[in-house]
Protein backbone atom coordinates (compact mmCIF):
# COMPACT_ATOMS: atom_id res chain seq x y z
CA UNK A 1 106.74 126.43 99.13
CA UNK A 2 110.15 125.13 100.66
CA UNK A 3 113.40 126.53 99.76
CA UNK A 4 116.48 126.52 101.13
CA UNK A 5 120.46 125.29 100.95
CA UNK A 6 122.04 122.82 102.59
CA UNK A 7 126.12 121.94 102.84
CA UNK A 8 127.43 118.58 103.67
CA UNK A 9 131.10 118.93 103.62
CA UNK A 10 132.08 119.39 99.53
CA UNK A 11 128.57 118.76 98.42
CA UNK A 12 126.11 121.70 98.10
CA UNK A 13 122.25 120.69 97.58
CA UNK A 14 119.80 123.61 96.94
CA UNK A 15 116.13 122.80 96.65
CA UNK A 16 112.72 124.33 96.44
CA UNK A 17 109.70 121.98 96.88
CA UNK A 18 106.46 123.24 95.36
CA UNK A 19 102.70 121.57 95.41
CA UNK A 20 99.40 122.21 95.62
CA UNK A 21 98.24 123.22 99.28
CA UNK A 22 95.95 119.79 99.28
CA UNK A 23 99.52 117.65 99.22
CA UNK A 24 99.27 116.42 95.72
CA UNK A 25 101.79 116.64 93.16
CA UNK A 26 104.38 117.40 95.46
CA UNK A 27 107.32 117.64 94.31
CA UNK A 28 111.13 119.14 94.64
CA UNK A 29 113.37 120.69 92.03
CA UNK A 30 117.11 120.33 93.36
CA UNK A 31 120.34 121.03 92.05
CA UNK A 32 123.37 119.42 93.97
CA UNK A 33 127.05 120.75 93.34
CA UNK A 34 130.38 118.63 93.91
CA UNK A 35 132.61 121.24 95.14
CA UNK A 36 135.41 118.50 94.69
CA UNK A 37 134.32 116.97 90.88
CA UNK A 38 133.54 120.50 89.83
CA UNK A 39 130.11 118.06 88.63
CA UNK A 40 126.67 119.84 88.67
CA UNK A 41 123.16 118.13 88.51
CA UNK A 42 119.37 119.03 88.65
CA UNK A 43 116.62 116.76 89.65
CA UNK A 44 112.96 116.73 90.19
CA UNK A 45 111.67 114.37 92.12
CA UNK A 46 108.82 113.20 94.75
CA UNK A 47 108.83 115.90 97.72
CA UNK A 48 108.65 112.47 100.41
CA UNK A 49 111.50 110.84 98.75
CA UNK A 50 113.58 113.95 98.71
CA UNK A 51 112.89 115.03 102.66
CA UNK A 52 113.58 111.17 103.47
CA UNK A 53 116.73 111.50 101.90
CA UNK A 54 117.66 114.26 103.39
CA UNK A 55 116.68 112.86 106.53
CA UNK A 56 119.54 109.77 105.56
CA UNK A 57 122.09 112.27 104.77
CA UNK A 58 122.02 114.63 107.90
CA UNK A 59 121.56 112.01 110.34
CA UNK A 60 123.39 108.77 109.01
CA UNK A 61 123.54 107.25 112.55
CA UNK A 62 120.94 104.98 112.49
CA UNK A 63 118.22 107.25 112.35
CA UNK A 64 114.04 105.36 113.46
CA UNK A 65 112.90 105.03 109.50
CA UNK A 66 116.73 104.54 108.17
CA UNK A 67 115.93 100.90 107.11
CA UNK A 68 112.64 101.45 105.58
CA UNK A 69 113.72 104.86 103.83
CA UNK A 70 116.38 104.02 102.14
CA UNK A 71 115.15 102.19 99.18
CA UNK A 72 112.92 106.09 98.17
CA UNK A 73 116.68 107.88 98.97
CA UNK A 74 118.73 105.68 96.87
CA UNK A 75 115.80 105.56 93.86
CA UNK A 76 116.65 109.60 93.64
CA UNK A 77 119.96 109.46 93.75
CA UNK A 78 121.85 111.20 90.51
CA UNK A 79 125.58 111.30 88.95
CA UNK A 80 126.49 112.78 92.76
CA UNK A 81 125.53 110.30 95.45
CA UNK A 82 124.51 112.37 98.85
CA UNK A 83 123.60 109.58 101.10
CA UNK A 84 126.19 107.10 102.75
């Protein structure tokens, strides 16, 4: 198990990814907070589409995979968008 808190700026994303030790059903329950919106959502989603996202939205400089990972980051994408 995975958990932790991240802070981009106004947005606060807290997450725990859970799974069997054999990788399947991975998968990560996050809630993300708009400090600005005062807007609150939870999501569970695929645990490679969530660290690929993640990936996006720390490093959204051209990262190698950018091109090829966006399409999973922007299929888990809520009410509060956290990727550019």
């Amino acid at each position: 198990m995975i958990t932790g808190t991240i802070v981009l700026e106004d947005i606060s994303i807290s997450f725990t990814a859970v799974g069997s030790a054999k990788g399947e059903n991975r998968e990560v329950l996050y809630t993300i907070s708009d400090a600005l919106s005062d807007k609150c959502e939870t999501k569970t989603v695929e645990q490679e589409k969530f660290f690929k996202t993640l990936a996006i939205a720390v490093h959204n400089d051209g990262m190698p995979d950018y091109k090829k990972d966006y399409e999973d980051a922007e299929s888990i994408q809520g009410l509060i968008r956290w990727i550019p």
